[in-house]
N, C-alpha and C. Protein backbone atom coordinates (compact mmCIF):
# COMPACT_ATOMS: atom_id res chain seq x y z
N UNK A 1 0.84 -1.19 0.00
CA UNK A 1 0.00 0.00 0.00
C UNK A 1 0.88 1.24 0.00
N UNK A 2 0.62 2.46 -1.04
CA UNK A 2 1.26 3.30 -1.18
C UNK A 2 1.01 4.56 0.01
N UNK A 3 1.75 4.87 0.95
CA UNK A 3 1.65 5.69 1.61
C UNK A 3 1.26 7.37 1.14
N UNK A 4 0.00 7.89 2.20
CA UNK A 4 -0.03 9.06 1.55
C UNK A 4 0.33 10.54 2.37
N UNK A 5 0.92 11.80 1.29
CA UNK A 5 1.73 12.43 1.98
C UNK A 5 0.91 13.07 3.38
N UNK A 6 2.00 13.74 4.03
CA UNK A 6 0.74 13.85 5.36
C UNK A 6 0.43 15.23 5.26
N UNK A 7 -0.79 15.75 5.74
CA UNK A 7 -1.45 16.83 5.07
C UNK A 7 -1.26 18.34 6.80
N UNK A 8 -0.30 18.91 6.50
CA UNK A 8 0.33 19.95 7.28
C UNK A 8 -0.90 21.25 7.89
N UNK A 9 -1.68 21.69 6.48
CA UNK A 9 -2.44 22.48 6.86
C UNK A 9 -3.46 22.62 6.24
N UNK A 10 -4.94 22.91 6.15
CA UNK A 10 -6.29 22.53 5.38
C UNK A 10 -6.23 24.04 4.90
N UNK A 11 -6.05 25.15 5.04
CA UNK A 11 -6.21 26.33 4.68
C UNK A 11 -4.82 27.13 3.66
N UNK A 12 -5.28 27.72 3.21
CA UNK A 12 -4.05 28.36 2.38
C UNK A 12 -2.81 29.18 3.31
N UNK A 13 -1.62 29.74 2.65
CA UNK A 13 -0.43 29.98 3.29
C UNK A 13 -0.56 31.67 2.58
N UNK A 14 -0.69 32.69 3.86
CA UNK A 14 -0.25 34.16 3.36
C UNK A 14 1.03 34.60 3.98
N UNK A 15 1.70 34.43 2.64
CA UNK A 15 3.04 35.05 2.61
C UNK A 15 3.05 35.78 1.62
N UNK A 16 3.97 37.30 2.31
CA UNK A 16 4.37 38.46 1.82
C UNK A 16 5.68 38.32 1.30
N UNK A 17 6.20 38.36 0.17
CA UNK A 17 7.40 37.69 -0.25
C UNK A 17 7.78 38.75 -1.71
N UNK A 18 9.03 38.65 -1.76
CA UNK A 18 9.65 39.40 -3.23
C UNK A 18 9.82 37.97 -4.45
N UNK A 19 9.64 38.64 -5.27
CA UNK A 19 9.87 37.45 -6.93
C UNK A 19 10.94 36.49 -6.83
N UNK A 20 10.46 35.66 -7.09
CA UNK A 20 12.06 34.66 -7.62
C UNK A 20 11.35 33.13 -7.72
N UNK A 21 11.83 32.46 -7.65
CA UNK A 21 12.37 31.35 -8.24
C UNK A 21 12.09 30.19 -6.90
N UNK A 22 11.07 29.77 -6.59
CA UNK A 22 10.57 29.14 -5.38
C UNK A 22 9.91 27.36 -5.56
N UNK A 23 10.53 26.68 -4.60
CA UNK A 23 9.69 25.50 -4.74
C UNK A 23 8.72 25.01 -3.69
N UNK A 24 7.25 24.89 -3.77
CA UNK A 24 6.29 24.66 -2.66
C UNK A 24 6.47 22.92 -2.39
N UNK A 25 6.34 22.92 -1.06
CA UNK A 25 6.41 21.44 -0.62
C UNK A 25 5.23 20.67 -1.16
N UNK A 26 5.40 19.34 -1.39
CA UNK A 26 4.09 18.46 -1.43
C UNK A 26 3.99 17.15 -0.53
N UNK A 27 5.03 16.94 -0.11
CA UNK A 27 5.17 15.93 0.75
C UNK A 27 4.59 16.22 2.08
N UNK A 28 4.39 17.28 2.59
CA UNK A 28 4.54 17.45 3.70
C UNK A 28 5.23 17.39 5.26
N UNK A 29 6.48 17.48 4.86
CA UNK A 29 7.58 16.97 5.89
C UNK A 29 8.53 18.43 6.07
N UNK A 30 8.62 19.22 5.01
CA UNK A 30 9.39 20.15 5.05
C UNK A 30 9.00 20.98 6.64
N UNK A 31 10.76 22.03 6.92
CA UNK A 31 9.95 22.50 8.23
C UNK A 31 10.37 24.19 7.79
N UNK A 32 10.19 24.20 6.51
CA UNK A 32 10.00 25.41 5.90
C UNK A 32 8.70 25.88 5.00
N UNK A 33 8.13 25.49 5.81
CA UNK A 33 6.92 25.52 4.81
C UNK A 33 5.81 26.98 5.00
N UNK A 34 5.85 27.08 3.43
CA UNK A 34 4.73 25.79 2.67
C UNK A 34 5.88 25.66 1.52
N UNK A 35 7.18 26.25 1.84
CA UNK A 35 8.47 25.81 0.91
C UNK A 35 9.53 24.58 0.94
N UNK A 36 9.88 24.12 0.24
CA UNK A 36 10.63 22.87 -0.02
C UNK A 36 11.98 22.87 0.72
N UNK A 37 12.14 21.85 1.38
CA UNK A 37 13.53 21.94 2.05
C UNK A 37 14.34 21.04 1.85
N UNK A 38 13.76 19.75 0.93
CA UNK A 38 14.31 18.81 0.46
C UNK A 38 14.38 17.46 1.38
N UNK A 39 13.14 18.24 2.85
CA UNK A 39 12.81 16.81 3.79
C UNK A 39 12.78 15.37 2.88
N UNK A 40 11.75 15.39 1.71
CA UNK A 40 11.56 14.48 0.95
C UNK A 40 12.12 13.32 0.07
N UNK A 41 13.48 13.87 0.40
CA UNK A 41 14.15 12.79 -0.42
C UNK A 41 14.85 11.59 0.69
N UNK A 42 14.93 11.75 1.34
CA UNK A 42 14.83 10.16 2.55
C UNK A 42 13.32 9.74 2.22
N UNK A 43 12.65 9.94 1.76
CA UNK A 43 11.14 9.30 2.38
C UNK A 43 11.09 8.51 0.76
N UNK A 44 11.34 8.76 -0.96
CA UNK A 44 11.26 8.32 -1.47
C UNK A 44 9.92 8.92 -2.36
N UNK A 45 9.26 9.64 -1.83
CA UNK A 45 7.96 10.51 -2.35
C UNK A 45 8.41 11.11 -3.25
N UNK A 46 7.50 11.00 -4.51
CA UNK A 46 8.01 12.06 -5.66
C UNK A 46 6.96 12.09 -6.70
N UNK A 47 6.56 12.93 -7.02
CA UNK A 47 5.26 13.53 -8.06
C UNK A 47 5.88 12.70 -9.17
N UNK A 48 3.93 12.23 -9.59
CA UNK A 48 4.31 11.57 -11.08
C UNK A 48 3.70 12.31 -12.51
């Protein structure tokens, strides 16, 4: 059985932020969130 990612927060994320070049988490493990910290790659999770 394929494990599913674990779900951090039910409501949207307001951040005040300048332009660039950003990756949003989907795994839910990051502890930068709702941005990518690269928790995810021990766990093996990866968008298909």
């Amino acid at each position: 059985m394929e494990k599913l990612p674990k779900i951090i927060q039910k409501s949207p994320y307001i951040v005040d932020e300048k332009a660039g070049k950003k990756a949003f988490f989907t795994c839910g493990l990051s502890s930068k969130n709702p941005y990518c910290d690269g928790s995810h790659k021990v766990t093996g999770f990866h968008l298909k």
